[in-house]
Structures are given as structure tokens and as C-alpha cells.
N, C-alpha and C. Protein backbone atom coordinates (compact mmCIF):
# COMPACT_ATOMS: atom_id res chain seq x y z
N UNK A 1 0.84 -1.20 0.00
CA UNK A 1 0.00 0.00 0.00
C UNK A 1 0.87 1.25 0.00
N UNK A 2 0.73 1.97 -1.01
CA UNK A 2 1.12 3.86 -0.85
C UNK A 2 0.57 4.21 0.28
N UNK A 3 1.95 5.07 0.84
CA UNK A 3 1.39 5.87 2.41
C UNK A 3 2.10 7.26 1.76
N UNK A 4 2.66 7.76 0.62
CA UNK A 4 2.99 8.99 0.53
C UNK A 4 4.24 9.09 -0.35
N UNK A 5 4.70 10.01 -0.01
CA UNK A 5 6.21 10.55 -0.84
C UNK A 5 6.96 11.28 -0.33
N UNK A 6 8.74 10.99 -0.53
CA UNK A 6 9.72 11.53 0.46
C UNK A 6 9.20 13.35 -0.11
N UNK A 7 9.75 14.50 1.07
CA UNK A 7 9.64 15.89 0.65
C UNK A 7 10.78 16.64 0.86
N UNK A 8 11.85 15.15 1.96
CA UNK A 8 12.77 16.43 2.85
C UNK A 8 13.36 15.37 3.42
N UNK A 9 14.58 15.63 3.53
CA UNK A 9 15.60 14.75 4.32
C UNK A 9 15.97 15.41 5.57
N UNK A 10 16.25 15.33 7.02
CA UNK A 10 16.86 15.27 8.19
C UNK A 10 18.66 15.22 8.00
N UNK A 11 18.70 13.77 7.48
CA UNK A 11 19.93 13.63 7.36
C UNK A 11 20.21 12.47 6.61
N UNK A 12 21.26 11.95 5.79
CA UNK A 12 21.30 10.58 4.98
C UNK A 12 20.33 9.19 5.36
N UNK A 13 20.36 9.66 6.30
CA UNK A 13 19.46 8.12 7.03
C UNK A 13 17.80 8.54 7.17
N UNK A 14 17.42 9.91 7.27
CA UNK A 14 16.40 10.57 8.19
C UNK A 14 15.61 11.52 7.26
N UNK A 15 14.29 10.60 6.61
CA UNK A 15 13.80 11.95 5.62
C UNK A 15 12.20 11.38 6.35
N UNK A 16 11.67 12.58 5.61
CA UNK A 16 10.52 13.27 5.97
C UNK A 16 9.48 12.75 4.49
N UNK A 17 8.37 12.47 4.86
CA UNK A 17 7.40 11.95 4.21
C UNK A 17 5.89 12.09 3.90
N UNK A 18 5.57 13.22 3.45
CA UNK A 18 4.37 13.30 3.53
C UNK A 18 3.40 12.41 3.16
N UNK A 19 2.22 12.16 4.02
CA UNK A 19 1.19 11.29 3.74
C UNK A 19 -0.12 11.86 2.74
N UNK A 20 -0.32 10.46 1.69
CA UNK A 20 -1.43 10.84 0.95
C UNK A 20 -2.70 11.12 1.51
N UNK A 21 -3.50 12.03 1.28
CA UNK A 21 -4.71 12.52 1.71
C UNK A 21 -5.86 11.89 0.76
N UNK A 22 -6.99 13.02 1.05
CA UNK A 22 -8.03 12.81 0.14
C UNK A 22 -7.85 13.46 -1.22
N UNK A 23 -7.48 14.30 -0.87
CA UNK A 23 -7.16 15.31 -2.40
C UNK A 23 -6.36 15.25 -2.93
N UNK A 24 -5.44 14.28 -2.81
CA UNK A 24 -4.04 13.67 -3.88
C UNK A 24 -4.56 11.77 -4.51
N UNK A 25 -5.91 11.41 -3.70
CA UNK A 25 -5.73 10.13 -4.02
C UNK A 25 -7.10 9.73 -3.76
N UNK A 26 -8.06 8.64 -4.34
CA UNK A 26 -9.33 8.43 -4.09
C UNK A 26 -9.51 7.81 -2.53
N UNK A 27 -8.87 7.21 -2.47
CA UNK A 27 -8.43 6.03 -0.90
C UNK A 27 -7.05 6.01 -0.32
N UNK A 28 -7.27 7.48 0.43
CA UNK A 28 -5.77 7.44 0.82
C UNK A 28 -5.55 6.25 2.64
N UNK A 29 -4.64 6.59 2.51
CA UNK A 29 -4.25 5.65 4.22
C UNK A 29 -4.79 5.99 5.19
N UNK A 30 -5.75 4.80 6.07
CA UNK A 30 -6.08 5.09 7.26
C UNK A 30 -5.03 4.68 8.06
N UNK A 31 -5.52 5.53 9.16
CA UNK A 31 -4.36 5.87 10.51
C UNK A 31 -3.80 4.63 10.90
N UNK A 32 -4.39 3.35 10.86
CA UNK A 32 -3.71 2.29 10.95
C UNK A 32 -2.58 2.08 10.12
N UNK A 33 -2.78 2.17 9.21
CA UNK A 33 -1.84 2.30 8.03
C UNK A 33 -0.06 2.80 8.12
N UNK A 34 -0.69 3.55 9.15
CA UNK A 34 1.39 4.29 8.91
C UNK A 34 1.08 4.81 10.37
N UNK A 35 1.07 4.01 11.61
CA UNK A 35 1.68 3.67 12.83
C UNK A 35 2.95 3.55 13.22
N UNK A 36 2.88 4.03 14.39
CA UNK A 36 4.53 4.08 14.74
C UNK A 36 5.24 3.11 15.10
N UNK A 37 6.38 2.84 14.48
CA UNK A 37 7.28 1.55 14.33
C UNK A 37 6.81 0.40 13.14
N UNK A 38 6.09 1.34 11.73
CA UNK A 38 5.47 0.51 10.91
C UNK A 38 6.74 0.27 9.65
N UNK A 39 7.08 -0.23 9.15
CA UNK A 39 8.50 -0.81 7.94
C UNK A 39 7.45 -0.55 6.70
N UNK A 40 8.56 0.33 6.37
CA UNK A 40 7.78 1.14 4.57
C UNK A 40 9.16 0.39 3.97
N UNK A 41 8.78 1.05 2.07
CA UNK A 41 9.91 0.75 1.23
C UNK A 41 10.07 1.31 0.69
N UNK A 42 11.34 2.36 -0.05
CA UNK A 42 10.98 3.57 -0.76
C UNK A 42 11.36 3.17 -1.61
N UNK A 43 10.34 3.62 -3.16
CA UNK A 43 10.50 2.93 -4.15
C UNK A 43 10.03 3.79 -5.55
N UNK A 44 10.82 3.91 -6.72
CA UNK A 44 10.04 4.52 -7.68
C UNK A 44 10.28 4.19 -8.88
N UNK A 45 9.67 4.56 -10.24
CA UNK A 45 9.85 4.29 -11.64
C UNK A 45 10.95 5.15 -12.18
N UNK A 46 11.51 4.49 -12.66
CA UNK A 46 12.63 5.44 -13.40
C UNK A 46 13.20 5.00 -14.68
N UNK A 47 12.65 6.12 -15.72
CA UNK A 47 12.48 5.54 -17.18
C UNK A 47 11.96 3.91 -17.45
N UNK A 48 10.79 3.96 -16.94
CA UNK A 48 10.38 2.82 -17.16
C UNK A 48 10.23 1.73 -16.50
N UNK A 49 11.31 1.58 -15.41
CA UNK A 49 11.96 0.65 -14.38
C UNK A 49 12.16 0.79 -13.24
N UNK A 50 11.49 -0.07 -12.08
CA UNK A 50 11.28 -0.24 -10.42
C UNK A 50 12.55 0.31 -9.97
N UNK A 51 12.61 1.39 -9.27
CA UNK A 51 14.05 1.26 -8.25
C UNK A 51 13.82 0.86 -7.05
N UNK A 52 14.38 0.42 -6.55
CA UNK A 52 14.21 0.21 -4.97
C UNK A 52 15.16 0.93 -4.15
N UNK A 53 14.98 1.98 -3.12
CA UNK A 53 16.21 2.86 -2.78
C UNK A 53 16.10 2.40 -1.45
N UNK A 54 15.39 1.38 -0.57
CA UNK A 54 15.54 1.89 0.82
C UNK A 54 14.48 1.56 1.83
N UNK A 55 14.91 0.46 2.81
CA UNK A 55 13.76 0.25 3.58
C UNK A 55 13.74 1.28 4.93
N UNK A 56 12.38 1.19 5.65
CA UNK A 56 12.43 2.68 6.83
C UNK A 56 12.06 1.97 7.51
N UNK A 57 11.71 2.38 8.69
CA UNK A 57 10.78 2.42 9.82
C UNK A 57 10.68 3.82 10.36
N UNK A 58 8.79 4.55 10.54
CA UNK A 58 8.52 5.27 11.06
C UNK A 58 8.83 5.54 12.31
N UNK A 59 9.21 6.29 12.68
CA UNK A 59 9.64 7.15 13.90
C UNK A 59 8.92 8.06 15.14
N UNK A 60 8.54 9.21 13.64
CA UNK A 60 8.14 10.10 14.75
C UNK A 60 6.63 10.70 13.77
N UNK A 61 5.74 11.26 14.28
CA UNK A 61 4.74 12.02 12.99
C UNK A 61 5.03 13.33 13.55
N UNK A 62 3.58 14.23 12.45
CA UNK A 62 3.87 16.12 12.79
C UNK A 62 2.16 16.01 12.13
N UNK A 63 1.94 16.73 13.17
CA UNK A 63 0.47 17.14 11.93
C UNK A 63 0.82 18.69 11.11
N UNK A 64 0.49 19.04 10.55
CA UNK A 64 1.54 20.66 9.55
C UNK A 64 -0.48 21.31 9.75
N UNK A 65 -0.44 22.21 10.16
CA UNK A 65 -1.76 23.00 10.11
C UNK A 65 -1.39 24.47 9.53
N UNK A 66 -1.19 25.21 8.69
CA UNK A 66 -0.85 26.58 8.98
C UNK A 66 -1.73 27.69 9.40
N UNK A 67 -2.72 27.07 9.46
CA UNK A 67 -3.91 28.13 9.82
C UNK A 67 -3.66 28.16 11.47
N UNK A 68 -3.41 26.91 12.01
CA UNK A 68 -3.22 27.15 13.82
C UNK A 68 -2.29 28.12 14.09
N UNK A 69 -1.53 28.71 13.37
CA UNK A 69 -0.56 30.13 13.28
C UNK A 69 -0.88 31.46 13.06
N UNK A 70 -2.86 31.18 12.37
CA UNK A 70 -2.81 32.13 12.01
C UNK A 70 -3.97 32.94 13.11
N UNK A 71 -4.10 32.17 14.41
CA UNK A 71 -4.92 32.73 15.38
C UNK A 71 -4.95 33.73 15.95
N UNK A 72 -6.18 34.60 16.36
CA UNK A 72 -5.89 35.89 16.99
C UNK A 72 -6.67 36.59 16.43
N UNK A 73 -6.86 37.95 16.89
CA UNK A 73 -7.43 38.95 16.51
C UNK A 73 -7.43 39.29 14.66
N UNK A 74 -8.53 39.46 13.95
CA UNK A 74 -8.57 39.81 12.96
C UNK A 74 -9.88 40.13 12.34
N UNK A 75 -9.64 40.87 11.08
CA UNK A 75 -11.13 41.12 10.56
C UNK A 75 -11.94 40.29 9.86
N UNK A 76 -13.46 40.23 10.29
CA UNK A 76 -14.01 39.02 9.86
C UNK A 76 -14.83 39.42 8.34
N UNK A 77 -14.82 38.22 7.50
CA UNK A 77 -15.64 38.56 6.68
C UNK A 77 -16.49 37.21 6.21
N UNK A 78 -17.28 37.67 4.89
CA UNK A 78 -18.44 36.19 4.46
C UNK A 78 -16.89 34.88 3.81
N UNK A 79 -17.17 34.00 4.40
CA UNK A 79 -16.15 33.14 3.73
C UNK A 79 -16.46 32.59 2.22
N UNK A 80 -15.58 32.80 1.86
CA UNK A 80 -15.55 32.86 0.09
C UNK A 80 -15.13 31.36 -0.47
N UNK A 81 -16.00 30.88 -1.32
CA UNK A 81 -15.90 29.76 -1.42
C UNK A 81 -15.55 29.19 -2.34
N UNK A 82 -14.77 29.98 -3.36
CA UNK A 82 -13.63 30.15 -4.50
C UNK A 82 -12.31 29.29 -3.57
N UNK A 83 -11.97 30.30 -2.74
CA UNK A 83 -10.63 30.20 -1.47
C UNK A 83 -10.87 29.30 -0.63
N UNK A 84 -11.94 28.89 0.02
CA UNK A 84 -11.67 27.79 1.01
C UNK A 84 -11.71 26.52 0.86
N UNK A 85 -11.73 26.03 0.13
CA UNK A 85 -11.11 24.21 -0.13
C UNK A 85 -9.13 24.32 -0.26
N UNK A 86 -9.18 25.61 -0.67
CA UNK A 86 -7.58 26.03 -1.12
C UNK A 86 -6.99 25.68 0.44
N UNK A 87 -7.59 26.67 1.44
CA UNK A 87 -7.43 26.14 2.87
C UNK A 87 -7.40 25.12 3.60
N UNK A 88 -7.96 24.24 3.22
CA UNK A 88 -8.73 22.87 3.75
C UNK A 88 -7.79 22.24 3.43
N UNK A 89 -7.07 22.22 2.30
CA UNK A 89 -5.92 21.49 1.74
C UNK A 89 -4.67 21.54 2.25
N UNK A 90 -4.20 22.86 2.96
CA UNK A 90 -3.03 22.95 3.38
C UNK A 90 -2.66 22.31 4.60
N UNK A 91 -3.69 21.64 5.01
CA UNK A 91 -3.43 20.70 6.06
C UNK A 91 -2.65 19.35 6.03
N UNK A 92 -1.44 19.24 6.32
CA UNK A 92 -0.77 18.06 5.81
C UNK A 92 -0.40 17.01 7.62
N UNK A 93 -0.13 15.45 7.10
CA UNK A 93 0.78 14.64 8.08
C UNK A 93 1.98 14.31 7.43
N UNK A 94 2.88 14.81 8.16
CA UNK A 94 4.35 14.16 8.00
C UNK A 94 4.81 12.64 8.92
N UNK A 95 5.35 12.03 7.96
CA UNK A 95 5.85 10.88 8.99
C UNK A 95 7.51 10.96 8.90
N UNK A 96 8.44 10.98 9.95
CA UNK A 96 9.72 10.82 10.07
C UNK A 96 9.70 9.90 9.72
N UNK A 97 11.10 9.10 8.90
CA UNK A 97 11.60 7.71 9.06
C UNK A 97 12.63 7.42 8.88
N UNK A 98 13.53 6.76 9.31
CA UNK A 98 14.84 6.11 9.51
C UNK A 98 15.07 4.65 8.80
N UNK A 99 16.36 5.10 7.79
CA UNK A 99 16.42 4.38 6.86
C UNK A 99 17.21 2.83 7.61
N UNK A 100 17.35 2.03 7.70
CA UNK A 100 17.88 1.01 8.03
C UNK A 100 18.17 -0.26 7.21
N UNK A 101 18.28 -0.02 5.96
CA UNK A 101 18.78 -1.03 4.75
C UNK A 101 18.04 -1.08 3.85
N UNK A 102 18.26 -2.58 2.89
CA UNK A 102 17.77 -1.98 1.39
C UNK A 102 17.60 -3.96 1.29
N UNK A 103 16.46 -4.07 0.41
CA UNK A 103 15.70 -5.00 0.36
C UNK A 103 16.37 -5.90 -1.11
N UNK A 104 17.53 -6.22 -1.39
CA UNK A 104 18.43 -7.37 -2.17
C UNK A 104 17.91 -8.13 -3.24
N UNK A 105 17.81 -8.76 -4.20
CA UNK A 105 17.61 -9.65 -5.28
C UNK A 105 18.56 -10.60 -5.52
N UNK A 106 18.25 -11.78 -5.22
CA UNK A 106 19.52 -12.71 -5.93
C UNK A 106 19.03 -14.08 -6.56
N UNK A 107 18.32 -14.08 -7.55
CA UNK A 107 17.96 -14.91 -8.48
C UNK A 107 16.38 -14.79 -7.92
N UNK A 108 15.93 -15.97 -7.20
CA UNK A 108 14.11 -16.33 -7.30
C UNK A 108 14.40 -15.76 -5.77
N UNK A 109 15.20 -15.42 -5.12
CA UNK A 109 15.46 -15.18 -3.82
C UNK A 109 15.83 -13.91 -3.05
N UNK A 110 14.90 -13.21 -2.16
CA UNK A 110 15.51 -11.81 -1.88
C UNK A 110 15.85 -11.90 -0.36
N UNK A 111 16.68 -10.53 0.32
CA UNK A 111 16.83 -11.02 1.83
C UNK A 111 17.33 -9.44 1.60
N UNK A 112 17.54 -8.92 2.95
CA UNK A 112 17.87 -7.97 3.66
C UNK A 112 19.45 -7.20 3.91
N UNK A 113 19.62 -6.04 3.56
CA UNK A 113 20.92 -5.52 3.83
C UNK A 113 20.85 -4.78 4.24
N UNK A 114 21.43 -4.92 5.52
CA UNK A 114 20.92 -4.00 7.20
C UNK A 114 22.54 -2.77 7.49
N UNK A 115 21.52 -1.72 7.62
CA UNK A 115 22.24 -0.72 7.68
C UNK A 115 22.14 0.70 6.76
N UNK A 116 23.06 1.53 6.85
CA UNK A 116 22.41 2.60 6.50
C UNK A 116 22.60 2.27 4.93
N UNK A 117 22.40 3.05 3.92
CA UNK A 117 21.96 3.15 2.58
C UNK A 117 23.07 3.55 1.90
N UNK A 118 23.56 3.02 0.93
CA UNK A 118 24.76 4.45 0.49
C UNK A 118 23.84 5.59 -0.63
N UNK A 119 23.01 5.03 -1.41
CA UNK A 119 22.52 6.19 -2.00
C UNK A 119 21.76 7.06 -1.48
N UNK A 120 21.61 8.46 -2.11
CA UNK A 120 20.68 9.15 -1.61
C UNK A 120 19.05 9.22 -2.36
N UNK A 121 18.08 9.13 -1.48
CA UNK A 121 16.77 8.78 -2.05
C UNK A 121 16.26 9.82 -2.76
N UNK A 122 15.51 10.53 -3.73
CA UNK A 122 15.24 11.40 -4.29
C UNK A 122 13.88 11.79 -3.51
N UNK A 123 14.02 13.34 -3.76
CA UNK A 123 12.52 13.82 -3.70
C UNK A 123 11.36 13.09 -4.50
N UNK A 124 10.12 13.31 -4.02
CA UNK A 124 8.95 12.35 -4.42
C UNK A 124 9.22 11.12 -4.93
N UNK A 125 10.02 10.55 -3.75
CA UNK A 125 9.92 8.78 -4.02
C UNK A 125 8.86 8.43 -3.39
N UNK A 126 8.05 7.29 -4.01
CA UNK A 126 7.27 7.19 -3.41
C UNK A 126 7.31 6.01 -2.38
N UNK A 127 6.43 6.05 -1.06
CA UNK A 127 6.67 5.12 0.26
C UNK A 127 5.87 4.54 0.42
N UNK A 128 5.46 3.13 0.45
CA UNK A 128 4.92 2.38 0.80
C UNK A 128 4.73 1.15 2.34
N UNK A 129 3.73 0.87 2.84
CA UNK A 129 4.15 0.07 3.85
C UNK A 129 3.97 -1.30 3.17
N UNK A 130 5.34 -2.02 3.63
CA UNK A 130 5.91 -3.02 3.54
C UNK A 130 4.41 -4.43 4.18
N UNK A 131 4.39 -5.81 3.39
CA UNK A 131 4.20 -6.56 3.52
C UNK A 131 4.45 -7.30 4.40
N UNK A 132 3.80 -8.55 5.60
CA UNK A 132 4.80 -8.95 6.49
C UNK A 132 5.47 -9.86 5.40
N UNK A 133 4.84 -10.75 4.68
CA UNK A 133 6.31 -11.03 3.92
C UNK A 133 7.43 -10.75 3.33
N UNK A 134 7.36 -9.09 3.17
CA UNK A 134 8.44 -8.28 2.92
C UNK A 134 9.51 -7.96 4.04
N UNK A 135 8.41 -8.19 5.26
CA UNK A 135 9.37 -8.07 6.52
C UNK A 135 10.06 -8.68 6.56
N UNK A 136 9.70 -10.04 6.72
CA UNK A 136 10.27 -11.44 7.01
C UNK A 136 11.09 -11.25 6.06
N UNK A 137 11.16 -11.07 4.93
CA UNK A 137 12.67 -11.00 3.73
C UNK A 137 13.31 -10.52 4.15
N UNK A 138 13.09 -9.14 4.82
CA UNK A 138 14.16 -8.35 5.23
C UNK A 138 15.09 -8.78 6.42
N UNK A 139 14.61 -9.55 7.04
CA UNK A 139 15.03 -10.02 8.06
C UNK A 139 15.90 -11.26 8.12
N UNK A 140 16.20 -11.87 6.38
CA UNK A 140 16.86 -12.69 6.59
C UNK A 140 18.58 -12.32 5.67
N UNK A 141 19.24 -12.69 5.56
CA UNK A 141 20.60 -12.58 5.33
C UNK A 141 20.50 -13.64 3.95
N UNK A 142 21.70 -13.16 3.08
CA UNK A 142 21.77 -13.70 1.65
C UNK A 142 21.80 -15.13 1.82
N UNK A 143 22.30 -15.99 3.12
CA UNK A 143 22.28 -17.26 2.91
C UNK A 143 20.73 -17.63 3.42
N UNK A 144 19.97 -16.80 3.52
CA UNK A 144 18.47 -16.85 4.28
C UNK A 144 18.62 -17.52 5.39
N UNK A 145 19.88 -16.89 6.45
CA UNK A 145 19.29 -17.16 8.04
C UNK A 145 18.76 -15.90 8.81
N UNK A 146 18.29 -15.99 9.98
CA UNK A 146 17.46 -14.61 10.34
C UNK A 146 18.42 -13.64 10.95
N UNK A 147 18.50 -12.39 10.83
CA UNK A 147 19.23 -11.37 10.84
C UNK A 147 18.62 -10.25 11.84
N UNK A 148 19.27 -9.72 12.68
CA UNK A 148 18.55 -8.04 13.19
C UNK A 148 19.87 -7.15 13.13
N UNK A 149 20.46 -6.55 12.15
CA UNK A 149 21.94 -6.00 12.15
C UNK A 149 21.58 -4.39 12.18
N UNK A 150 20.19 -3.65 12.74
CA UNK A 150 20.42 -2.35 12.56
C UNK A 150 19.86 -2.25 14.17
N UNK A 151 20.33 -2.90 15.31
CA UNK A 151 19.60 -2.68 16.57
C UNK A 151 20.75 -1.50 16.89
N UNK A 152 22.07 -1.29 16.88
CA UNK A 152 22.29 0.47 17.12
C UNK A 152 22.27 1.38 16.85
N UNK A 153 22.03 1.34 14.92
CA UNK A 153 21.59 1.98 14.23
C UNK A 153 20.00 2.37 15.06
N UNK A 154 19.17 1.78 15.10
CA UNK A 154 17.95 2.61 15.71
C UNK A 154 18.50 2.76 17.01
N UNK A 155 18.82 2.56 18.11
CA UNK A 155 19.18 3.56 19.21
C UNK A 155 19.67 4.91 19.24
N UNK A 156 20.82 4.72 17.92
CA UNK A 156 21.75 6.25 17.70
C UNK A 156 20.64 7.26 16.85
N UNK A 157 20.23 6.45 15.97
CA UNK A 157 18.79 7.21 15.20
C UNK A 157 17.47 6.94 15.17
N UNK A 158 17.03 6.75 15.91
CA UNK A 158 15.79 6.89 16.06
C UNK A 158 14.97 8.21 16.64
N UNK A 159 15.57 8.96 17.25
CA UNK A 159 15.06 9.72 17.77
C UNK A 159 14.67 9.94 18.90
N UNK A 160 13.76 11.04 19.78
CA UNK A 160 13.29 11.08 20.84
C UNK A 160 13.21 9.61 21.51
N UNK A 161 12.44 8.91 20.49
CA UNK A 161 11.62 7.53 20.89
C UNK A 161 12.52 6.67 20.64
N UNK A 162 13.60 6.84 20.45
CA UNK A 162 14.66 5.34 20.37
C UNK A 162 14.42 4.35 20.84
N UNK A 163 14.27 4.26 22.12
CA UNK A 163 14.52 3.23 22.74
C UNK A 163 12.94 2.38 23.14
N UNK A 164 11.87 3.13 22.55
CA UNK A 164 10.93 2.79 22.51
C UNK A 164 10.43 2.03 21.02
N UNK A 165 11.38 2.62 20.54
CA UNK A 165 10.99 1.76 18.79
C UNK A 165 11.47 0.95 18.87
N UNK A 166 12.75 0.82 19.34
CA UNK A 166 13.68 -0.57 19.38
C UNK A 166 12.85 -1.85 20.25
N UNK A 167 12.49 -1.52 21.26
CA UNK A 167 11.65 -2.07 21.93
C UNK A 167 10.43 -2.91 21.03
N UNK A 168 10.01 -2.07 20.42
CA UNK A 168 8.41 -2.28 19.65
C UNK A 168 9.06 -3.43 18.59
N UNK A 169 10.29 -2.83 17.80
CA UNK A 169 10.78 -3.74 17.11
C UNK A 169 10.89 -5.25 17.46
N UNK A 170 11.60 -4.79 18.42
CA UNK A 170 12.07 -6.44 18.83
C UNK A 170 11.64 -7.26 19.61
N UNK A 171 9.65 -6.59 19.93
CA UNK A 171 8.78 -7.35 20.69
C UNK A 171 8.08 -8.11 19.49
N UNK A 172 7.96 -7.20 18.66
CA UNK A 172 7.15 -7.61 17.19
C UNK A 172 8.05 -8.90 16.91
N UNK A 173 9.37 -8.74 16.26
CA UNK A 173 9.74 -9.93 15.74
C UNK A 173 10.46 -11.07 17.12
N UNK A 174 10.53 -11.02 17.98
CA UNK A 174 10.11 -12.39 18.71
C UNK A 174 8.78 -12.71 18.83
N UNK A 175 7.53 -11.59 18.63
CA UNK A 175 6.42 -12.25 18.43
C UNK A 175 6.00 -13.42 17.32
N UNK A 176 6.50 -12.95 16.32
CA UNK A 176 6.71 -13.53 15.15
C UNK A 176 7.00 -14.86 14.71
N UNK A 177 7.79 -15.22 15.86
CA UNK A 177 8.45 -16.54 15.83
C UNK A 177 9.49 -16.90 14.77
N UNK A 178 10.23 -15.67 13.91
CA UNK A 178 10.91 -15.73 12.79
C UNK A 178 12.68 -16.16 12.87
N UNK A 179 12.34 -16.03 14.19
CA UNK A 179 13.90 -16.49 14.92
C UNK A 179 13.36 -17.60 15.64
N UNK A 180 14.50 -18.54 15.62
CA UNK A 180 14.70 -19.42 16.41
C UNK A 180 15.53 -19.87 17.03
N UNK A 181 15.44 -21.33 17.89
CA UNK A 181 16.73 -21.30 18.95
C UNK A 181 17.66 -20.49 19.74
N UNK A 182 18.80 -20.55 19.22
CA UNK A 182 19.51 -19.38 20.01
C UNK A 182 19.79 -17.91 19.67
N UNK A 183 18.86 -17.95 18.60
CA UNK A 183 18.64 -16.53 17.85
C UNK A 183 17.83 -15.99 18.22
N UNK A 184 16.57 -17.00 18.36
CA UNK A 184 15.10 -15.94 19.18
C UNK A 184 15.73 -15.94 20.93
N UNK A 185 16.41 -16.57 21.32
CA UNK A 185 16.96 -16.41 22.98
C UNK A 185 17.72 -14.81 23.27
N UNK A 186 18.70 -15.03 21.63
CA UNK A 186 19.48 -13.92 21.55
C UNK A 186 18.44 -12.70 21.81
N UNK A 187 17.08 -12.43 20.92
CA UNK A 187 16.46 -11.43 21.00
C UNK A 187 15.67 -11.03 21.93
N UNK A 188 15.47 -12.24 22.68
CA UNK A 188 14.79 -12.29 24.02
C UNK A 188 15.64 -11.38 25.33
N UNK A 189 16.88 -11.78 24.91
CA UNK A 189 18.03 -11.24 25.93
C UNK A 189 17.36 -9.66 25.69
N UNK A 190 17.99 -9.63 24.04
CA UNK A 190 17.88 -7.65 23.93
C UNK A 190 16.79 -7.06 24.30
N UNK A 191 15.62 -7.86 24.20
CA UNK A 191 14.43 -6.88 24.69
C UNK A 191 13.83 -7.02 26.34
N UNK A 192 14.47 -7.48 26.90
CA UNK A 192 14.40 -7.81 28.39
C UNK A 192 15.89 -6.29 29.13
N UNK A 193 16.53 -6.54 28.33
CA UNK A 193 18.18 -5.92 28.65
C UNK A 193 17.74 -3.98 28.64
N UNK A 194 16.75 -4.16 27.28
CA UNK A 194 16.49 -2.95 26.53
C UNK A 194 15.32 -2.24 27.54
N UNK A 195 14.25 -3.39 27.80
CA UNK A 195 13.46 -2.82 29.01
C UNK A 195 13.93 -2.08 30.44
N UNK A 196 14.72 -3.56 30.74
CA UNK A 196 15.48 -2.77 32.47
C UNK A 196 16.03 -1.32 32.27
N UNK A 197 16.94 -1.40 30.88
CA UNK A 197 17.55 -0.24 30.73
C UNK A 197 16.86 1.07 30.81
N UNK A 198 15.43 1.24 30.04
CA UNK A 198 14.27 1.95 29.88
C UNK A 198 13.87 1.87 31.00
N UNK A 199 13.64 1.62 31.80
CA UNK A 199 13.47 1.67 33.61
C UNK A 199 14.08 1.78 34.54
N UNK A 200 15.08 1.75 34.41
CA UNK A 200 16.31 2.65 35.05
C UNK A 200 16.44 3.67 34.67
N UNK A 201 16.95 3.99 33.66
CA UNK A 201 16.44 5.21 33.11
C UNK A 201 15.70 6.26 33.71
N UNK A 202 14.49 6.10 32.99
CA UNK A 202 13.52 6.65 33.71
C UNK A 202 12.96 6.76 36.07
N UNK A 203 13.59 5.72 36.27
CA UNK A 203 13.82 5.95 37.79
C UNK A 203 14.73 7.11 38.19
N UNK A 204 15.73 7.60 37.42
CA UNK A 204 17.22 8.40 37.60
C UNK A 204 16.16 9.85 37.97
């Protein structure tokens, strides 16, 4: 599913995404749709042909209002109805997201390359949220065993909520059951380790 298009980068890893509305699209995304800690794919046509630049996970949102700026004292008049849908429109959602690898091809077989990106993604790429079977690809390594290689990458970038995405992350995929043995133990460790830490923390 389309949830929007890049508008603005943060930083190589960290762009900004506006979400499709009503007035760019017949059925744009409900709020379920692009939740926090949800795995998009940024992806577009170019002369003809799929690129794939870049898997994310949402971060942080913004609602953009410019009219809530424009409060206060002023002169009133009949509202004109040429101009006000023009208004109605300038209401946008941004979603932050943090790039954390790029989704591989290698014959009938795809898997995950965790970490930051070397290219840079273009303006109006468009973003989609990811499939769980797209997840699960991502999550495995070229010989297809299961992989989590961007857990400091989201601590250092994630944002405000770091340590709360990481969390969400790595409750989701031991939910999953996509690891096993001493791999799902391994992840069991980090999100037990990642909690205390987040509660200590917060006790200080």
C-alpha cells in the first residue's frame, strides 16, 4: 500500500514523508496504516523501471496545520468559497523515518541488507508500507538465516523515541516466531536488557 512521498531529508538516514490525503488520491491511508514503528519501502519508476532505494521504519509524525498560526485577533468577513477548499488542503501529516537497509535480489530469492543506505533517495519517491512477507525478507541474510543488524543503528537514530521503537521492534519480531533457537533467545536477551535499561532510566 502507498502511504505517501519523500519531501525532505533530516539527514542521509532521516527523511521526511508526507502522507497521501483525500485530495491527492481516491483512498488514501487510514491511521492504521502508517503507525509508529510501521516498515515502509521507498520505491520509484525510473524511465520505465522499479528502483528500490531503501527500507524505513517510522519514527516520529507532525500534523503541519498553517492556519493554527494564524490565530488571533482579525477582521471578519463572508467566507468565500472560490478560497476555502484552497485552505482545507493545506493541512498536511508528516511521517519521520529512519532508513535502516535496502531489500536485495539474488535470483528467485531476496533477503535484507541492514544498515544505512549508500545512496541518496530522491525527492517524491514514493513510500509504501511493507508486507509482512516483505518483513520477514528483510530479516533474513543472503544465505536466508534470520538477521537483526540495525539494533544500534535505531538507538543512535531513532530519535526522541529510540529506545521505545527498538523495543516495539524487537517485541514484534520475537512475536513472530521468525527467529529461532539461540537466535530468538538472543532477541529475548535484547528486549528484556532494553526494558530494564528503559526503567532505570527513567527511575534516575
Amino acid at each position: 500500500m502507498r502511504l505517501g512521498k519523500v519531501v525532505k531529508s533530516n539527514s542521509h538516514c532521516d527523511y521526511i514523508v508526507e502522507l497521501d490525503d483525500e485530495t491527492s488520491r481516491e483512498n488514501p491511508p487510514k491511521p492504521d496504516d502508517f503507525g509508529f514503528g510501521s516498515f515502509v519501502r521507498l520505491e520509484s519508476r525510473i524511465a520505465g523501471c522499479d528502483r528500490h532505494w531503501a527500507v524505513g521504519l517510522i519514527y516520529n509524525s507532525q500534523l503541519f496545520n498553517p492556519m493554527f498560526l494564524n490565530m488571533g485577533p482579525r477582521l471578519s468577513s463572508e467566507p468565500d468559497p472560490v478560497f476555502t477548499p484552497d485552505l482545507i488542503s493545506e493541512t498536511r501529516t508528516l511521517l519521520w523515518t529512519i532508513l535502516i537497509g535496502t531489500l536485495e535480489q539474488n535470483d528467485d530469492l531476496s533477503y535484507g541488507q541492514h544498515g544505512i543506505p549508500k545512496v541518496i533517495v530522491p525527492v517524491n519517491t514514493a513510500v509504501y508500507r511493507m508486507t509482512p512477507d516483505e518483513i520477514y525478507r528483510f530479516h533474513l541474510n543472503e544465505t536466508q538465516r534470520p538477521q537483526f543488524c540495525y539494533y544500534s543503528l535505531l538507538l543512535r537514530c531513532g530519535g526522541t523515541f529510540a529506545s521505545q521503537l527498538t523495543q516495539q521492534v524487537l517485541t514484534e519480531l520475537v512475536d513472530s516466531n521468525l527467529f529461532a533457537g539461540a537466535d530468538q533467545r538472543a532477541l529475548k536477551v535484547l528486549c528484556k536488557e532494553l526494558s530494564w535499561k528503559s526503567t532505570m532510566g527513567a527511575m534516575k
